[in-house]
Protein backbone atom coordinates (compact mmCIF):
# COMPACT_ATOMS: atom_id res chain seq x y z
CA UNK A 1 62.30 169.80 -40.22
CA UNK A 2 62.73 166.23 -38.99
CA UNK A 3 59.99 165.46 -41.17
CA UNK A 4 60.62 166.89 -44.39
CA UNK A 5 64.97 165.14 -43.34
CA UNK A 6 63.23 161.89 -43.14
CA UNK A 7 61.40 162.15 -46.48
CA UNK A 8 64.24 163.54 -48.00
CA UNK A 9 66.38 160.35 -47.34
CA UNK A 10 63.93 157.91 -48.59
CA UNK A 11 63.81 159.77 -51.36
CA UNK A 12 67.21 160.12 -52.28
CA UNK A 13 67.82 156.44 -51.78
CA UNK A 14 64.75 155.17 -53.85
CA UNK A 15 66.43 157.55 -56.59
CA UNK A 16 69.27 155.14 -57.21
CA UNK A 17 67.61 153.79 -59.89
CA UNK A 18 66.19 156.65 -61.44
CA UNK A 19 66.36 155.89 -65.69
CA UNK A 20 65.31 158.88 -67.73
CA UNK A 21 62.30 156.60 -69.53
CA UNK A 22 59.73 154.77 -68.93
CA UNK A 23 60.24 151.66 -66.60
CA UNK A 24 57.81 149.20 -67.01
CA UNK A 25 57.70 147.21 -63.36
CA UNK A 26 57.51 143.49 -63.78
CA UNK A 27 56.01 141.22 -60.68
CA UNK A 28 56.21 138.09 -59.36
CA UNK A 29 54.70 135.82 -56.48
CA UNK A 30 57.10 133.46 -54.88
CA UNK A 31 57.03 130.33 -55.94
CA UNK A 32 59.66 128.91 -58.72
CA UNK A 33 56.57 129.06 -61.53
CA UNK A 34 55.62 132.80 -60.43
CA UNK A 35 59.39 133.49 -60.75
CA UNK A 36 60.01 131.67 -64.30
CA UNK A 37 56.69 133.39 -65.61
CA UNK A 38 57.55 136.53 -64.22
CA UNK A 39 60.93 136.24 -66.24
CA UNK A 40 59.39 135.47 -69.35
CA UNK A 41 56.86 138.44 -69.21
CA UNK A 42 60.45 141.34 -68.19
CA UNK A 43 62.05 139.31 -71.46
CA UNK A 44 58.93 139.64 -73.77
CA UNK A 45 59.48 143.31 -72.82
CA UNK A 46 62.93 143.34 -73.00
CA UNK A 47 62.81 142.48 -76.34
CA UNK A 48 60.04 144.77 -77.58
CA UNK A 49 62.71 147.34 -76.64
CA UNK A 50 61.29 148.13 -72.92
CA UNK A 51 63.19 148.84 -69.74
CA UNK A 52 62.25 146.78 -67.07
CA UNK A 53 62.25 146.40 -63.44
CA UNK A 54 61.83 142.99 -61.11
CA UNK A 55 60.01 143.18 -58.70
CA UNK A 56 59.89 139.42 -57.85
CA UNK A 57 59.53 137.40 -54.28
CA UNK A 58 56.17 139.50 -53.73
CA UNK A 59 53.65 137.68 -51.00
CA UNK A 60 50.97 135.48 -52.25
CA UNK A 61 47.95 136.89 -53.70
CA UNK A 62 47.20 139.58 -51.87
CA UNK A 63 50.79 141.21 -51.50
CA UNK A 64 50.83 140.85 -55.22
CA UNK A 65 47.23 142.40 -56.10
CA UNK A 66 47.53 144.85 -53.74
CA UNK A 67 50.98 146.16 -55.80
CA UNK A 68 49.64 146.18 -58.98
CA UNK A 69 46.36 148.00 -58.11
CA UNK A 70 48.44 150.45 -55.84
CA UNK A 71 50.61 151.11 -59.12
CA UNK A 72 53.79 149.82 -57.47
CA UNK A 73 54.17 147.21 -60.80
CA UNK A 74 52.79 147.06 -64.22
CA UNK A 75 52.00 143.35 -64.74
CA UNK A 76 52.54 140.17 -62.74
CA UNK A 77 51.42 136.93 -63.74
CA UNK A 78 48.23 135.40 -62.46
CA UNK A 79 45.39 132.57 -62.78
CA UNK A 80 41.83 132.78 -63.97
CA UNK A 81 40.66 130.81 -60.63
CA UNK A 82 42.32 133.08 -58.43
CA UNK A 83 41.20 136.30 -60.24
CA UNK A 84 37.54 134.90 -60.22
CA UNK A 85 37.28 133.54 -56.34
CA UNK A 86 39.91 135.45 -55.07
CA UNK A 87 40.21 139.22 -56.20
CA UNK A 88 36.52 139.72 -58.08
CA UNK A 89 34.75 136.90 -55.03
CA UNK A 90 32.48 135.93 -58.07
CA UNK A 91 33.63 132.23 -58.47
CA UNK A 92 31.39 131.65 -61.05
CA UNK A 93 33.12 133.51 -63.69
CA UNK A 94 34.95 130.92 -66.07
CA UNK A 95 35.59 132.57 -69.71
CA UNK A 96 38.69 134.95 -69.82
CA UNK A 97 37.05 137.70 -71.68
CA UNK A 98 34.34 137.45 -69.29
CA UNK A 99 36.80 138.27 -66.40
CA UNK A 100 38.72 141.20 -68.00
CA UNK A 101 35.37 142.69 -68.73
CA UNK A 102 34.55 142.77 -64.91
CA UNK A 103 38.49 143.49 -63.94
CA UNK A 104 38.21 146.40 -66.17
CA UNK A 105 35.28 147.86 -65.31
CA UNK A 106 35.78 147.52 -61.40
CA UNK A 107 39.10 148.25 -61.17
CA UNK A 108 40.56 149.49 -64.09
CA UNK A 109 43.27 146.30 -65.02
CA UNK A 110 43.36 143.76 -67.48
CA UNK A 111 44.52 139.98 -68.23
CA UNK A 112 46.17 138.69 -71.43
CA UNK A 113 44.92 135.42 -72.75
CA UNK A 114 45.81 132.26 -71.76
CA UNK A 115 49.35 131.33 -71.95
CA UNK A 116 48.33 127.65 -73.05
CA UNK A 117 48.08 125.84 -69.83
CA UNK A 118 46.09 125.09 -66.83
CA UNK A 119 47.56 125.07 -63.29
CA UNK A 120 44.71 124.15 -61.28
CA UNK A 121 44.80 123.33 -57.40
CA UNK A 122 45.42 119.42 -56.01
CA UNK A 123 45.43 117.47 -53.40
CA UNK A 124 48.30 114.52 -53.80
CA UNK A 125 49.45 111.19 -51.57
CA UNK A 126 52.52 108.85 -51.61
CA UNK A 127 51.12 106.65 -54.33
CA UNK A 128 52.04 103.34 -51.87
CA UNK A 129 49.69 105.18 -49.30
CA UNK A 130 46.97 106.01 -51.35
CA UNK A 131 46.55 102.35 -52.83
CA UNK A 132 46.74 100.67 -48.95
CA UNK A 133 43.87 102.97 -48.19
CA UNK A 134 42.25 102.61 -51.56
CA UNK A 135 42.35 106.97 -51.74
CA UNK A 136 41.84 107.69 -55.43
CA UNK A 137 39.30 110.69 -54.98
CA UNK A 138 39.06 114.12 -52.91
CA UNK A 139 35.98 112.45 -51.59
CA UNK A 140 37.89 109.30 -50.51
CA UNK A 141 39.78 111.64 -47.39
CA UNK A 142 36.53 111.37 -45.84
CA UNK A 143 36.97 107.75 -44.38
CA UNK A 144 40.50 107.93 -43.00
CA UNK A 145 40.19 111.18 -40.51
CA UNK A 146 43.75 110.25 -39.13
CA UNK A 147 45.56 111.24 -42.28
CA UNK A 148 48.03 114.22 -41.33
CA UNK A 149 47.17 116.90 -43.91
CA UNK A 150 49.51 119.99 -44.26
CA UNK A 151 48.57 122.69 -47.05
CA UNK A 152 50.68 126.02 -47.84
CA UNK A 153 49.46 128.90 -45.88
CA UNK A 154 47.76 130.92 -48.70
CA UNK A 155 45.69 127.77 -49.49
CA UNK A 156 44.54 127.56 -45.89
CA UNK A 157 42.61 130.93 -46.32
CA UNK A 158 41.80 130.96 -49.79
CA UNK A 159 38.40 130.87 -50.48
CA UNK A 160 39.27 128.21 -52.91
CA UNK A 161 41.13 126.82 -50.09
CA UNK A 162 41.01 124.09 -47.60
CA UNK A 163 37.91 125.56 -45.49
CA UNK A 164 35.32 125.61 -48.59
CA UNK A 165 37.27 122.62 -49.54
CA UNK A 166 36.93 121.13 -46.37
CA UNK A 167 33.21 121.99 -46.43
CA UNK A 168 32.34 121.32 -49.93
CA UNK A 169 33.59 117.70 -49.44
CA UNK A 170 32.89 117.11 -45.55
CA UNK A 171 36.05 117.06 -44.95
CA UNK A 172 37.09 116.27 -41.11
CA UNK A 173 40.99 116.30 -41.10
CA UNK A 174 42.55 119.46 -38.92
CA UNK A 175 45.60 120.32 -41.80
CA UNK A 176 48.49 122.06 -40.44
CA UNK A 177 49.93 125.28 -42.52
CA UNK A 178 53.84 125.11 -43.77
CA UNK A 179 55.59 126.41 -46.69
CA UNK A 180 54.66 125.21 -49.87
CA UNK A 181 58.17 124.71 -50.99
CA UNK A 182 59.41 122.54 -48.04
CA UNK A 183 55.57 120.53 -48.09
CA UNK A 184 56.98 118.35 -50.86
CA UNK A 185 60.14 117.21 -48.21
CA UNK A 186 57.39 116.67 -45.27
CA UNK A 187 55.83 114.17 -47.96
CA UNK A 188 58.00 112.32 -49.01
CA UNK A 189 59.51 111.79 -45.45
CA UNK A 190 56.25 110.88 -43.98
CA UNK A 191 55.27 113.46 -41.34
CA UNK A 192 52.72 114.52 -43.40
CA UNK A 193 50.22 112.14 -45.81
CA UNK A 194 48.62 115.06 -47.84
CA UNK A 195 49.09 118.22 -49.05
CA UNK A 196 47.77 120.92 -51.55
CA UNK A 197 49.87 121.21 -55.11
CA UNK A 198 49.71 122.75 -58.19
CA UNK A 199 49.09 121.09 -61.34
CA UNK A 200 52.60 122.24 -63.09
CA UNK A 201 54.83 121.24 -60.13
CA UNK A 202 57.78 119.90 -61.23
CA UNK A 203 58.17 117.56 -58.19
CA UNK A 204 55.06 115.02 -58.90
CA UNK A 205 56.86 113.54 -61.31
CA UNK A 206 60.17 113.36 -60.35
CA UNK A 207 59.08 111.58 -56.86
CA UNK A 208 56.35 109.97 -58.27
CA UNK A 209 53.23 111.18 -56.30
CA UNK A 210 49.46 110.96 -57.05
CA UNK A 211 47.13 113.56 -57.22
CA UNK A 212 43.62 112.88 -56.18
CA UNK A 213 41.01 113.37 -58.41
CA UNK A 214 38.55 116.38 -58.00
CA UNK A 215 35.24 114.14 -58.91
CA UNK A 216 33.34 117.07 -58.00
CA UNK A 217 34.83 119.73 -59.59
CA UNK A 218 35.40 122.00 -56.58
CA UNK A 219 38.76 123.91 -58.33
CA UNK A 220 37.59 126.14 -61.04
CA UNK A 221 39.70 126.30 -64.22
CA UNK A 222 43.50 128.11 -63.33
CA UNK A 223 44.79 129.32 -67.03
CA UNK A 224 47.75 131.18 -66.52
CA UNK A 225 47.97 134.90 -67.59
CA UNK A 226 49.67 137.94 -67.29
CA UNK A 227 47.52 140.32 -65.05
CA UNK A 228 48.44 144.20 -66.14
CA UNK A 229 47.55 147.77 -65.24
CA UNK A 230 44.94 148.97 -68.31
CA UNK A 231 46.81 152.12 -68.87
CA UNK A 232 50.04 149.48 -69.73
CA UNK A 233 51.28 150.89 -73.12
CA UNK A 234 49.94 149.57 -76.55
CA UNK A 235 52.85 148.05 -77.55
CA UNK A 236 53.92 146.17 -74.16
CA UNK A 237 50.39 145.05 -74.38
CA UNK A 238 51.25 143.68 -77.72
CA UNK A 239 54.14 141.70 -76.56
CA UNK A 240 52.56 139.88 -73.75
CA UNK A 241 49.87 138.73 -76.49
CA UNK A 242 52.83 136.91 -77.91
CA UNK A 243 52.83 134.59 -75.42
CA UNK A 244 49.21 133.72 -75.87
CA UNK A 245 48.93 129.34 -76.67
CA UNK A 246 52.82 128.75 -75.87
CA UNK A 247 53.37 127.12 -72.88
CA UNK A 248 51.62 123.81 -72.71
CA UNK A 249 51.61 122.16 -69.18
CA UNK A 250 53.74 119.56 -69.52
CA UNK A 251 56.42 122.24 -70.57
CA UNK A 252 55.54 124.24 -67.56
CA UNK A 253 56.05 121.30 -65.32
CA UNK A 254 59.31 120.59 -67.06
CA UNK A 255 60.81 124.33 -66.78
CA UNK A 256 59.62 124.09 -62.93
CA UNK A 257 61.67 121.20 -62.86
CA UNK A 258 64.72 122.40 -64.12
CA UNK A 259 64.76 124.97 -61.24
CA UNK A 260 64.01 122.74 -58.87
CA UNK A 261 66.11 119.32 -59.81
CA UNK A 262 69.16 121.24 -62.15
CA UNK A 263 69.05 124.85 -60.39
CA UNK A 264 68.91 126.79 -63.74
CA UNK A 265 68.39 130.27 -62.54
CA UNK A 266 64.97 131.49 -63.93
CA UNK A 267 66.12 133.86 -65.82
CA UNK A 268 68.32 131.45 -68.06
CA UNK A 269 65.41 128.55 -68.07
CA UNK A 270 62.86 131.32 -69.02
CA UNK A 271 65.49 132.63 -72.00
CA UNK A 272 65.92 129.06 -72.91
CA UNK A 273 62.70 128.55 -73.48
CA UNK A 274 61.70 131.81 -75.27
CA UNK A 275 64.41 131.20 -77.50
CA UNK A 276 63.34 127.88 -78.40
CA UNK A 277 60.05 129.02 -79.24
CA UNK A 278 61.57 131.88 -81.16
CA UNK A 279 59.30 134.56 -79.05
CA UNK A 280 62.70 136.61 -78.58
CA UNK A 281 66.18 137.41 -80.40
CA UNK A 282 69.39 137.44 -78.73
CA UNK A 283 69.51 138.71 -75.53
CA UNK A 284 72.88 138.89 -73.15
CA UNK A 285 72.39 135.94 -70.87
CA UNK A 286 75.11 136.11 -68.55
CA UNK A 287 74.53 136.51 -64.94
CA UNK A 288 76.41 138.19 -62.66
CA UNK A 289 78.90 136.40 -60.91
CA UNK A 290 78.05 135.04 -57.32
CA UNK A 291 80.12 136.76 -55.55
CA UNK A 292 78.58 140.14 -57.33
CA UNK A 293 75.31 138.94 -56.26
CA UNK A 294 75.75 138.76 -52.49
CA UNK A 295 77.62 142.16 -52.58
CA UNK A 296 74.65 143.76 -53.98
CA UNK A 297 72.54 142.04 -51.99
CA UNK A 298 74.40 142.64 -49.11
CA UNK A 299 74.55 146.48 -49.90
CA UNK A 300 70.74 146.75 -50.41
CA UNK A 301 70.05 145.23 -46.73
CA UNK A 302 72.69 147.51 -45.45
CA UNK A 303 70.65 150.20 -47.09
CA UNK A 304 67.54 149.66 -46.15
CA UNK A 305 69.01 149.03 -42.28
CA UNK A 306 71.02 152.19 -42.18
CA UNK A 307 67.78 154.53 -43.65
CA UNK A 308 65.71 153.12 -41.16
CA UNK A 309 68.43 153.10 -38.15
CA UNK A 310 69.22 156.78 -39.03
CA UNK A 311 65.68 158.26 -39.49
CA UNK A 312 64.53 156.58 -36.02
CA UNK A 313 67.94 157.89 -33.95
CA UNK A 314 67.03 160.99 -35.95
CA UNK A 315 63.51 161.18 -34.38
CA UNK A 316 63.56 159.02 -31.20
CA UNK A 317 66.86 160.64 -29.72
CA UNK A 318 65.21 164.29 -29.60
CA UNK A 319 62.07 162.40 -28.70
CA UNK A 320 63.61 160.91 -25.82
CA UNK A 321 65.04 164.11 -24.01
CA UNK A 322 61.81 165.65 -24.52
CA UNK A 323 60.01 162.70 -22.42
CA UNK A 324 62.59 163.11 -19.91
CA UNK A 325 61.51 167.31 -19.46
CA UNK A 326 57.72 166.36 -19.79
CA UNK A 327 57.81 162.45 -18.29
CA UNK A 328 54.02 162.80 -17.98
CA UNK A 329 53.27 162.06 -21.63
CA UNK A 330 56.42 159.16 -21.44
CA UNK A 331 54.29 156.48 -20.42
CA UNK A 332 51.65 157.55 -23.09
CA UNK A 333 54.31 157.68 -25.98
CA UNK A 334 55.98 154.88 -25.08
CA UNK A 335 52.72 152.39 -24.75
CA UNK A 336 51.88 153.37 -27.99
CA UNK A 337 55.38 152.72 -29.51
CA UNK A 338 55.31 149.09 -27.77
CA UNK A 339 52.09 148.45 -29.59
CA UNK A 340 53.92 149.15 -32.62
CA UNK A 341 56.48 145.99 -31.43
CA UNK A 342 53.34 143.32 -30.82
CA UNK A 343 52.67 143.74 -35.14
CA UNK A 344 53.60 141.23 -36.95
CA UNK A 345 57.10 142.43 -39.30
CA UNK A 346 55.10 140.38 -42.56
CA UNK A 347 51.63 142.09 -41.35
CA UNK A 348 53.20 145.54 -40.74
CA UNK A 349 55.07 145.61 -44.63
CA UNK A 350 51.58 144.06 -46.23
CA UNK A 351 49.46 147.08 -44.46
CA UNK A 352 52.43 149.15 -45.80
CA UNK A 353 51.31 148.39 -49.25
CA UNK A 354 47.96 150.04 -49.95
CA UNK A 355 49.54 153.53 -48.21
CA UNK A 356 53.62 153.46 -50.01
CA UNK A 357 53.17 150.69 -52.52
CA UNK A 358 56.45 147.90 -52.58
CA UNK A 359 59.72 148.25 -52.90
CA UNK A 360 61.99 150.50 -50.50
CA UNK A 361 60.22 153.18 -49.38
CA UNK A 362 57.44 150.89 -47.32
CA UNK A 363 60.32 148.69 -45.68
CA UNK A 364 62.19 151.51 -44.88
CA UNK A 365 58.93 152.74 -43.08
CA UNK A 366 58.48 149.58 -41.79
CA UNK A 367 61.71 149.35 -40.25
CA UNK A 368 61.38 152.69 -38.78
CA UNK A 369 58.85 152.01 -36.56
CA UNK A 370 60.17 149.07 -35.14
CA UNK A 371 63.67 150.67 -34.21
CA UNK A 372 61.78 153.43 -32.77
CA UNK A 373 61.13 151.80 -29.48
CA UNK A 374 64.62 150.57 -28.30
CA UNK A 375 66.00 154.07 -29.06
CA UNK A 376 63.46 155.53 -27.44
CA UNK A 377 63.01 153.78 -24.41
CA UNK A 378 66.60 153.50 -23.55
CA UNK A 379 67.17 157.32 -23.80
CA UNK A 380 64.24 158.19 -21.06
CA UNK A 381 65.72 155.49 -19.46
CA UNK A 382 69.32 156.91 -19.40
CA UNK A 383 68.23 159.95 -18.52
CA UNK A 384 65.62 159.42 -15.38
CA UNK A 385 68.28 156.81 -14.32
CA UNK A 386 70.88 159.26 -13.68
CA UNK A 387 72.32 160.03 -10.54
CA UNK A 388 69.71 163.12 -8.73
CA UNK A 389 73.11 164.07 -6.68
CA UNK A 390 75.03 164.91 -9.86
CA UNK A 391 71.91 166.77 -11.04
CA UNK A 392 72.31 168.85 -8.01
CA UNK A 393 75.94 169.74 -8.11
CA UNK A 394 75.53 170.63 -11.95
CA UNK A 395 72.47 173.06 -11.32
CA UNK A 396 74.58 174.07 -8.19
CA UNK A 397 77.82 175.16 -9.66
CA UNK A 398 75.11 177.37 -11.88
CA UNK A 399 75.10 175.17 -15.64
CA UNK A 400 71.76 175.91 -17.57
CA UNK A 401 69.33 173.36 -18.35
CA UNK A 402 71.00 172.91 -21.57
CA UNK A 403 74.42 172.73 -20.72
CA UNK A 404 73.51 170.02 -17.48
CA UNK A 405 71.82 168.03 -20.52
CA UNK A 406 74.87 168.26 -22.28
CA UNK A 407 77.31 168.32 -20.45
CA UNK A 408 76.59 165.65 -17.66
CA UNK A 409 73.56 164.06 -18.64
CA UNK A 410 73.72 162.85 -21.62
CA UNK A 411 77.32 162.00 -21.70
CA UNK A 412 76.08 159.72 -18.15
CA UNK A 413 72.97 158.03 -20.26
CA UNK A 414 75.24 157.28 -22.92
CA UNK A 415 75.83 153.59 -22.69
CA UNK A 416 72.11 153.30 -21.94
CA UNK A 417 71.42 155.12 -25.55
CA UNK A 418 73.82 153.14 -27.66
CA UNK A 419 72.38 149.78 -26.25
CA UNK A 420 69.04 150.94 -27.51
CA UNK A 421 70.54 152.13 -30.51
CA UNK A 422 72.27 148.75 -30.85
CA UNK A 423 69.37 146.51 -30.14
CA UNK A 424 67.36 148.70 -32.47
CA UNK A 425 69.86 147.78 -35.64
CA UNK A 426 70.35 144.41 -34.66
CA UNK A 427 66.46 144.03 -35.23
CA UNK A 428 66.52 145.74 -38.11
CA UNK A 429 69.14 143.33 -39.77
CA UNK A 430 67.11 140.13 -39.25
CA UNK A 431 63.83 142.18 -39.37
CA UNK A 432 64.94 143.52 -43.26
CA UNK A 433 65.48 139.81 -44.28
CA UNK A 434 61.58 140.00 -44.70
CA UNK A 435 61.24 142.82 -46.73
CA UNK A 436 61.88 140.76 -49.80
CA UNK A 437 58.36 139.89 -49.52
CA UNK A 438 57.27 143.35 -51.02
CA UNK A 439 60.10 143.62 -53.38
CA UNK A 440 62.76 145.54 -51.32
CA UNK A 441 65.23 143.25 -52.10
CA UNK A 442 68.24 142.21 -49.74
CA UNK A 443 69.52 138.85 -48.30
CA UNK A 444 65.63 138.57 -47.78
CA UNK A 445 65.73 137.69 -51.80
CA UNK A 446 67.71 134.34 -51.27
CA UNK A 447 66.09 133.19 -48.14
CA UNK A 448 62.56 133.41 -49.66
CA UNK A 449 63.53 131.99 -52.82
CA UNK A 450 66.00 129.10 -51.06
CA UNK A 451 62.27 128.10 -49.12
CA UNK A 452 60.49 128.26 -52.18
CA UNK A 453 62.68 125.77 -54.20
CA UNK A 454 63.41 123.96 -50.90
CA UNK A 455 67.00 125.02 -51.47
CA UNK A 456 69.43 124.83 -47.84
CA UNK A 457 72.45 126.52 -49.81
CA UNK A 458 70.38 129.22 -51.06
CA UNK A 459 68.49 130.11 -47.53
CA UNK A 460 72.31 129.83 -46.08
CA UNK A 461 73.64 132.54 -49.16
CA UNK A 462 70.96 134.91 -47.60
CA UNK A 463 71.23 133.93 -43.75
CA UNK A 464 74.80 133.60 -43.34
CA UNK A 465 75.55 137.27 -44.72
CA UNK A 466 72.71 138.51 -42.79
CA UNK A 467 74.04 136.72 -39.20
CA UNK A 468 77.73 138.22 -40.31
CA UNK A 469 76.43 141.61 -40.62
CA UNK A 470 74.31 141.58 -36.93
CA UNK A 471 77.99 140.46 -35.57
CA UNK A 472 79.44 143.40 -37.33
CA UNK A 473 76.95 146.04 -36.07
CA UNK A 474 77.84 144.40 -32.58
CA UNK A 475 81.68 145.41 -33.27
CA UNK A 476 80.74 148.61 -34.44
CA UNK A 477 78.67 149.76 -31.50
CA UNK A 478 81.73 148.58 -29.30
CA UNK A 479 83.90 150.88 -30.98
CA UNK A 480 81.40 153.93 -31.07
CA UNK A 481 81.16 153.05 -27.06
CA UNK A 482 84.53 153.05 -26.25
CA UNK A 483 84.74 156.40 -28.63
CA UNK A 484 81.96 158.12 -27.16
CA UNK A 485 81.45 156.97 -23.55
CA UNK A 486 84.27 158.02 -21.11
CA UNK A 487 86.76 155.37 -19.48
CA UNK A 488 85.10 155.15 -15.98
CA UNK A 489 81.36 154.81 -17.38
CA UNK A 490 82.37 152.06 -20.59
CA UNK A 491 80.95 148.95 -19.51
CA UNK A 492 83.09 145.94 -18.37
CA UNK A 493 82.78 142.26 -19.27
């Protein structure tokens, strides 16, 4: 019954958007380019009369893959290089057609062709820097081991990453991983002398910076296309073509930069541009008001929290009084629902993928588990903790198991179940903030994309609602104790 109530509420909450035709899901990987593409691919579709559904701040690569093979989106754009190394591990596939041959055949997707541009991989310096130390190639790196070298943290795995990077040129340096957004900052203040780029980034020439040449032609070729499900309708197929030879990369670069330097939303710089090339008609391009934005934001992280919070006081508070009858299998239950703390909350909602595909249903589950513990723990607690004399008067004055549980001990582990209950919700709040990464949306959505465009008031319009809502839950709990717990067991301060 628990179960099938669980299920039930995920369900009825991933219903709130629940059109009667066909929604065509639209992807994105979070970085400001992933974002602008991904706009101009739900517009091309908008316009060829489909309804469509973002899905943007998905993880790198793999997040993003793993959604549109799972079904969980219908296109996303992508690169040739990373489809060839990456997803197929056959690095030596370079033509386009050649790659959507093997893409279809093995897994059953597709790419468009080439939007027009290239957006390979890079290494880049402070041009000042890279002149003192006469650094003009990749290979150059090799003389000056004390460089500091910091690279995004997909590129530091990648297999057209640093290590076969590293290895390919003999490489010595020990790079450090940070955010690709905020490596640009650490650059140009001098903690770090390299990192990895992309070709299109709008910030290499706005501060100026000089990207090394690849002499040895270690990045394959990056053209940038829209990666889609084969079953993807005729017609949406159709539209995406329309973008084939558009985009040069000096455009690209100058559209990142417009998010980056002028903070054009994407949607408006993608419209902009689409327009201009006269790819689309007129579309409404007003966005909602700020204000409008948090508030749904803010709703969708109370969402996801509240699911989560219910469904695990739902399970773990019956869980908990069972332990307490049988406390033999306690210790079992609750070792294995530590382990369940020591994952990872980014590793947790990427294994999530594969088994519930993106969007709400996997970061509810995700949130689930971790709340499970607190509640849990603190109810066995509660209960073994209470006082063995009261026990005894209650069984002596004749109450029934049941009616000792309910009427003395539970009201007595009380304020040992709401803390759990509390610190279980509190978690969830900041834990949520990361389900953005597999399109659940929330205040996650602004802190992901603030990093990725190296944006402090954007990070702040996700973090600041989030850190008012934990204080809320705090207030609320107080109330619910000083409603539920009676006067001589509340807690003092």
């Amino acid at each position: 019954m628990k179960r099938w109530l669980f299920i039930g509420l995920i369900l009825l909450a991933e219903s709130r958007v629940a059109p009667a035709q066909e929604v065509l899901r639209v992807g994105a990987k979070h970085f400001n380019e992933g974002y602008i593409l991904g706009e101009m691919v739900s517009l091309m579709l908008e316009d060829g009369g489909f309804t469509v559904e973002r899905r943007f701040n998905l993880g790198g690569t793999a997040v993003s893959f793993e959604a549109l093979k799972s079904g969980a989106i219908d296109v996303y754009p992508e690169y040739t290089g990373t489809l060839a190394t990456e997803i197929l591990g056959t690095p030596e596939l370079k033509s386009i057609k050649t790659i959507d041959s093997v893409l279809q055949r093995r897994l059953g997707l597709r790419i468009s062709a080439s939007y027009g541009f290239n957006n390979t991989y890079a290494l880049l310096m402070r041009p000042q820097q890279a002149d003192s130390l006469s650094v003009k190639d990749i290979a150059d790196l090799q003389r000056h081991i004390d460089l500091q070298i910091g690279v995004s943290y997909e590129f530091l795995k990648r297999r057209d990453g640093w290590g076969p990077l590293a290895s390919f040129y003999g490489l010595p340096q020990q790079p450090v991983g940070l955010e690709h957004g905020l490596a640009y900052q650490a650059l140009r203040e001098g903690r770090i002398d390299v990192t990895d780029a992309y070709s299109t980034d709008g910030e290499i020439e706005r501060y100026g910076l000089r990207l090394l040449t690849d002499n040895k032609r270690f990045f394959p070729t990056y053209e940038a296309v829209s990666f889609y499900r084969a079953g993807l309708p005729a017609e949406a197929q159709e539209q995406l073509r329309k973008l084939t030879g558009k985009i040069t990369a000096a455009e690209m670069q100058a559209l990142n930069a417009q998010a980056l330097f002028e903070e054009k939303p994407f949607r408006t710089i993608a419209y902009e541009f689409l327009r201009e090339k006269q790819l689309i008609g007129d579309q409404a391009d007003a966005p909602a008001s700020r204000w409008a934005d948090i508030m749904r934001h803010v709703w969708d992280h109370l969402s996801l929290t509240a699911l989560a919070l219910l469904a695990a006081v739902v399970i773990a508070l019956p869980l908990g009084v069972v332990l307490y009858r049988y406390s033999y299998a306690a210790k079992i239950v609750l070792y294995l629902t530590g382990i369940l703390q020591t994952i990872p909350s980014i590793a947790l909602l990427a294994l999530m993928i594969p088994l519930f595909g993106i969007g709400l249903v996997p970061a509810v589950i995700a949130l689930f588990l971790y709340a499970l513990l607190p509640i849990l723990r603190n109810t066995v607690v509660g209960l073994l903790t209470v006082d063995p004399a009261l026990k005894k008067v209650a069984a002596g004055i004749g109450l029934t198991p049941w009616n000792r549980l309910r009427l003395v001990e539970l009201p007595l582990a009380m304020p040992s179940i709401l803390t759990g209950i509390r610190t279980a919700a509190v978690i969830n709040v900041g834990t949520a903030t990361l389900a953005a990464f597999i399109g659940a949306g929330g205040l996650g959505e602004f802190i992901v994309t603030g990093l990725a465009l190296n944006n402090t008031a954007l990070i702040l319009q996700g973090a600041v609602p989030a850190a008012v809502l934990a204080v809320g839950i705090e207030l609320l709990f107080e109330l619910l104790e000083w409603w539920l717990v009676p006067r001589h067991l509340r807690r003092r301060y």
